[in-house]
N, C-alpha and C. Protein backbone atom coordinates (compact mmCIF):
# COMPACT_ATOMS: atom_id res chain seq x y z
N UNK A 1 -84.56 -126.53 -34.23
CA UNK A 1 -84.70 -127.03 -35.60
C UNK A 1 -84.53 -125.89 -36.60
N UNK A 2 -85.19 -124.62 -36.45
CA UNK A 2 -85.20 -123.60 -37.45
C UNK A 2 -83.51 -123.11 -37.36
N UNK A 3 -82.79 -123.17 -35.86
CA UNK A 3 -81.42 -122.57 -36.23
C UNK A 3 -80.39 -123.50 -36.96
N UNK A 4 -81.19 -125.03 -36.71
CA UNK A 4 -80.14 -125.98 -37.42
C UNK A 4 -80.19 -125.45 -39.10
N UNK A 5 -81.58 -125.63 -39.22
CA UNK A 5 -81.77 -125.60 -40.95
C UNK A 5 -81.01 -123.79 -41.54
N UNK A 6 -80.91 -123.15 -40.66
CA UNK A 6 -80.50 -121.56 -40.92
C UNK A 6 -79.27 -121.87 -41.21
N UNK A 7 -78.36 -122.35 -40.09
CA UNK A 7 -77.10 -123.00 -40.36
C UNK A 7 -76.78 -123.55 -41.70
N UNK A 8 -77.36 -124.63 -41.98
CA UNK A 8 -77.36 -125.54 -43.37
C UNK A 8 -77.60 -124.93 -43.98
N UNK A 9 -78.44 -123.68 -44.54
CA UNK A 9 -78.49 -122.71 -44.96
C UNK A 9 -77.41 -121.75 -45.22
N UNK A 10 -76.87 -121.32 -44.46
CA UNK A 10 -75.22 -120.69 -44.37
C UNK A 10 -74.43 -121.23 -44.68
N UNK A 11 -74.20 -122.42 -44.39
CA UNK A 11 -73.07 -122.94 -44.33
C UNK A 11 -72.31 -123.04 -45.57
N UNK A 12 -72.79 -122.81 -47.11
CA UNK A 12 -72.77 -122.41 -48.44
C UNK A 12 -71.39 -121.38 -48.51
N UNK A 13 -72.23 -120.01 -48.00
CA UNK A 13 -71.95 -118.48 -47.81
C UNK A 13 -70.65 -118.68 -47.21
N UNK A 14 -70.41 -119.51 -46.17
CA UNK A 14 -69.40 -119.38 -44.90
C UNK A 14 -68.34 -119.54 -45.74
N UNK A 15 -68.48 -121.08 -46.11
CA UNK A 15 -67.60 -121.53 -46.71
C UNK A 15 -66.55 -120.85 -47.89
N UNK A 16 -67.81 -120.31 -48.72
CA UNK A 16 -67.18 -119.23 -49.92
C UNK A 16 -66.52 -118.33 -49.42
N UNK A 17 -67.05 -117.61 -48.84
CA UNK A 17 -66.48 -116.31 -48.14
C UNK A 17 -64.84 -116.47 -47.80
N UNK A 18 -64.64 -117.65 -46.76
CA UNK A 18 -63.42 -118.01 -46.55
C UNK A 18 -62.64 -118.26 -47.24
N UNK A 19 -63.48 -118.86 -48.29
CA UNK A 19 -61.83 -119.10 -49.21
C UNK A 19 -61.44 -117.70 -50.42
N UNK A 20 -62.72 -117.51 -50.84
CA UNK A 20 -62.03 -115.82 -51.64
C UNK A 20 -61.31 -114.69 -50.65
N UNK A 21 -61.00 -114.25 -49.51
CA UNK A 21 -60.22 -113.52 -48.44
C UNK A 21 -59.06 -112.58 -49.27
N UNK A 22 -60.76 -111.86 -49.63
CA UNK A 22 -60.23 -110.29 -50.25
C UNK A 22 -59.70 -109.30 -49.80
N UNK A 23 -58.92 -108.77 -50.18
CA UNK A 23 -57.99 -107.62 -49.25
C UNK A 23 -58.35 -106.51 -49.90
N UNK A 24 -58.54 -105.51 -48.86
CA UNK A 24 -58.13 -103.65 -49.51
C UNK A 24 -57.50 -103.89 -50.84
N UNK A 25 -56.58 -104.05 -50.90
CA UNK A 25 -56.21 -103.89 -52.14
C UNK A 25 -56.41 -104.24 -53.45
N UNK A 26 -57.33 -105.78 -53.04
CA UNK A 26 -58.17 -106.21 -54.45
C UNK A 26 -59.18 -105.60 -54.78
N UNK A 27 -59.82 -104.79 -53.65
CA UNK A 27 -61.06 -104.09 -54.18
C UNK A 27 -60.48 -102.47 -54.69
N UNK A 28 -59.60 -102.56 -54.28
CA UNK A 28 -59.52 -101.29 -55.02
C UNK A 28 -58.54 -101.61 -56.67
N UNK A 29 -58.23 -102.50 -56.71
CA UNK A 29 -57.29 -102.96 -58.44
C UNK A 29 -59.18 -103.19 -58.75
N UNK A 30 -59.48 -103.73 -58.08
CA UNK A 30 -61.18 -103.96 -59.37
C UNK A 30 -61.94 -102.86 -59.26
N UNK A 31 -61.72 -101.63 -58.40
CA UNK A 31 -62.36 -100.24 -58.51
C UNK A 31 -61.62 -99.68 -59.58
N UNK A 32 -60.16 -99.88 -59.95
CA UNK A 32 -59.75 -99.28 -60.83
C UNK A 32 -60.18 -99.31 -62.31
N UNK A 33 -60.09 -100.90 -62.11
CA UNK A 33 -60.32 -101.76 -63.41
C UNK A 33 -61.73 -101.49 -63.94
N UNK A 34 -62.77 -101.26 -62.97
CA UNK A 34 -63.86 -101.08 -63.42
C UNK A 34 -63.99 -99.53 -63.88
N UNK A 35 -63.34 -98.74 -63.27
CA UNK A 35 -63.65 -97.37 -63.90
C UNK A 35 -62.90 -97.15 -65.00
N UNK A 36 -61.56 -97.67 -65.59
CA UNK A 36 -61.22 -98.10 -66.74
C UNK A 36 -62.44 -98.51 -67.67
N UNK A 37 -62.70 -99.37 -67.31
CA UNK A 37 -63.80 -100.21 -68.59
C UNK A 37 -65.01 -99.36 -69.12
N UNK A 38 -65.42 -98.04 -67.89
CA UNK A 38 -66.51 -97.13 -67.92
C UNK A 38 -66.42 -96.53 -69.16
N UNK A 39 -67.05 -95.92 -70.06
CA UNK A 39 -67.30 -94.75 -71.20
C UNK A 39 -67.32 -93.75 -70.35
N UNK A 40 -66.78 -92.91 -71.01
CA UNK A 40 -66.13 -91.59 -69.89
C UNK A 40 -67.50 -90.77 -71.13
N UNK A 41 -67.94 -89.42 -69.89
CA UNK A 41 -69.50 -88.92 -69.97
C UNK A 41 -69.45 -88.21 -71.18
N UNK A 42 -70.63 -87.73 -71.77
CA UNK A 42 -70.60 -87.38 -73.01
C UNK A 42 -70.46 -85.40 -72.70
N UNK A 43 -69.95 -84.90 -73.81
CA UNK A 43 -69.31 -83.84 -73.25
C UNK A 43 -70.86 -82.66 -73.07
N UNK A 44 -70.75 -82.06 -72.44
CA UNK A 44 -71.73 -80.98 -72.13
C UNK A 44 -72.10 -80.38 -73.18
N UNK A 45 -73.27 -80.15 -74.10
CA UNK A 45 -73.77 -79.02 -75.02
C UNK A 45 -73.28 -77.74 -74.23
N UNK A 46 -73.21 -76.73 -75.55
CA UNK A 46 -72.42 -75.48 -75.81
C UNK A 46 -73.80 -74.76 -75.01
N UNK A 47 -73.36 -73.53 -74.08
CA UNK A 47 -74.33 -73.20 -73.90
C UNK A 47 -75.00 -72.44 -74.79
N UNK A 48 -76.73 -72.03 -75.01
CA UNK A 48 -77.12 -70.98 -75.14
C UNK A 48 -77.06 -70.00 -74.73
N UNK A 49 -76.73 -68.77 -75.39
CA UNK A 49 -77.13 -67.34 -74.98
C UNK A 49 -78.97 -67.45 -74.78
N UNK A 50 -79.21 -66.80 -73.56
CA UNK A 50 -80.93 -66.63 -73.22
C UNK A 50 -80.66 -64.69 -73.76
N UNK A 51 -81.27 -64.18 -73.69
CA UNK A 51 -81.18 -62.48 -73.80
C UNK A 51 -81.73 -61.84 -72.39
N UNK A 52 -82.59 -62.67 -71.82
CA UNK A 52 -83.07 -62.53 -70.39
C UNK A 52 -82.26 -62.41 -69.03
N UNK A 53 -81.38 -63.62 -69.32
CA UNK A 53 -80.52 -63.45 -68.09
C UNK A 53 -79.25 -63.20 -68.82
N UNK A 54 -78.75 -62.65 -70.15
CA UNK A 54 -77.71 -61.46 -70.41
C UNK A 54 -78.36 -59.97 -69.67
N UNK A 55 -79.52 -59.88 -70.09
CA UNK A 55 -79.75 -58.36 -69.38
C UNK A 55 -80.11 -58.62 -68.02
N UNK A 56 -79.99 -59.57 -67.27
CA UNK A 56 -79.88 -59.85 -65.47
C UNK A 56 -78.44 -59.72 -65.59
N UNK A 57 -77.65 -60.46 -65.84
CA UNK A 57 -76.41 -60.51 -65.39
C UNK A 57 -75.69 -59.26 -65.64
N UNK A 58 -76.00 -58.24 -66.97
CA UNK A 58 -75.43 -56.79 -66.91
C UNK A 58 -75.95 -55.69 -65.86
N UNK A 59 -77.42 -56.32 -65.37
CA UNK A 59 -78.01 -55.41 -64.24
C UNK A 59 -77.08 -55.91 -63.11
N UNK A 60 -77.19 -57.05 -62.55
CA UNK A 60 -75.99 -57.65 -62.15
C UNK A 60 -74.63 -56.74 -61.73
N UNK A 61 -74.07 -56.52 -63.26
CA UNK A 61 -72.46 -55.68 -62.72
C UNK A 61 -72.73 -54.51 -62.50
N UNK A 62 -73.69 -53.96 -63.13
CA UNK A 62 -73.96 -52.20 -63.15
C UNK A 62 -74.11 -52.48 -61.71
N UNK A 63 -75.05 -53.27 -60.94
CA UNK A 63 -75.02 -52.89 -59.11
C UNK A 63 -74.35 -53.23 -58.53
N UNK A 64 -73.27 -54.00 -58.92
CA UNK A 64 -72.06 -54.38 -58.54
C UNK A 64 -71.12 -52.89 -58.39
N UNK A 65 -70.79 -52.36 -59.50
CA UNK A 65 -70.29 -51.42 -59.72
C UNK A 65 -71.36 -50.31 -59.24
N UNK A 66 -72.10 -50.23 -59.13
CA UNK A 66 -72.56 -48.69 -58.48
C UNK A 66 -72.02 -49.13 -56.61
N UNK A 67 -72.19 -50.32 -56.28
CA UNK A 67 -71.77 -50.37 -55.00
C UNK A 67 -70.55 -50.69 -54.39
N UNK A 68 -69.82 -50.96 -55.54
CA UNK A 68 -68.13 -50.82 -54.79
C UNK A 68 -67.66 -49.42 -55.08
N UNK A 69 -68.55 -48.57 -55.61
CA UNK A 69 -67.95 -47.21 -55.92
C UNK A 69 -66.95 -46.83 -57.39
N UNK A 70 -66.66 -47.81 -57.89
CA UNK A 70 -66.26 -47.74 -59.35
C UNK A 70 -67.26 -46.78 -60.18
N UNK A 71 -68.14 -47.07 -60.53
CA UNK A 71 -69.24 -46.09 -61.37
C UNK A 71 -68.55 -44.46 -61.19
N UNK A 72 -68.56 -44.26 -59.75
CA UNK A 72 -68.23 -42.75 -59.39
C UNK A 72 -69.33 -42.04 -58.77
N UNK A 73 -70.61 -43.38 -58.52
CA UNK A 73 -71.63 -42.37 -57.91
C UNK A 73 -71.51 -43.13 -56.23
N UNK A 74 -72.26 -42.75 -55.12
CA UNK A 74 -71.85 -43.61 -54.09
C UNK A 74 -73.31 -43.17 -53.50
């Protein structure tokens, strides 16, 4: 009894399913279509200068440069 009524239950779904018989290719024309229709992202704020990690990132090249030997010390 419960698999009959599950059935009758489905049998809705089945039906639909069969007759829309979507292909690769429709889902991807409505992947297109939908990312068309999207608002494309809002653009990134400008960065800030921090003064903290300007004087990291110049400590940064100075040990960069003392260790590829550029500086002139080794």
């Amino acid at each position: 009894l419960a698999l009959a009524l599950l059935a009758l239950l489905l049998l809705p779904f089945d039906i639909a399913l069969r007759r829309l018989l979507l292909h690769r290719s429709d889902l991807g024309a409505a992947g297109q279509w939908l990312a068309a229709r999207r608002p494309s992202p809002p653009a990134p704020a400008p960065a800030q200068s921090d003064p903290t990690l300007d004087r990291l990132a110049e400590a940064k090249r100075r040990a960069a440069a003392r260790i590829s030997g550029r500086d002139g010390e080794q």
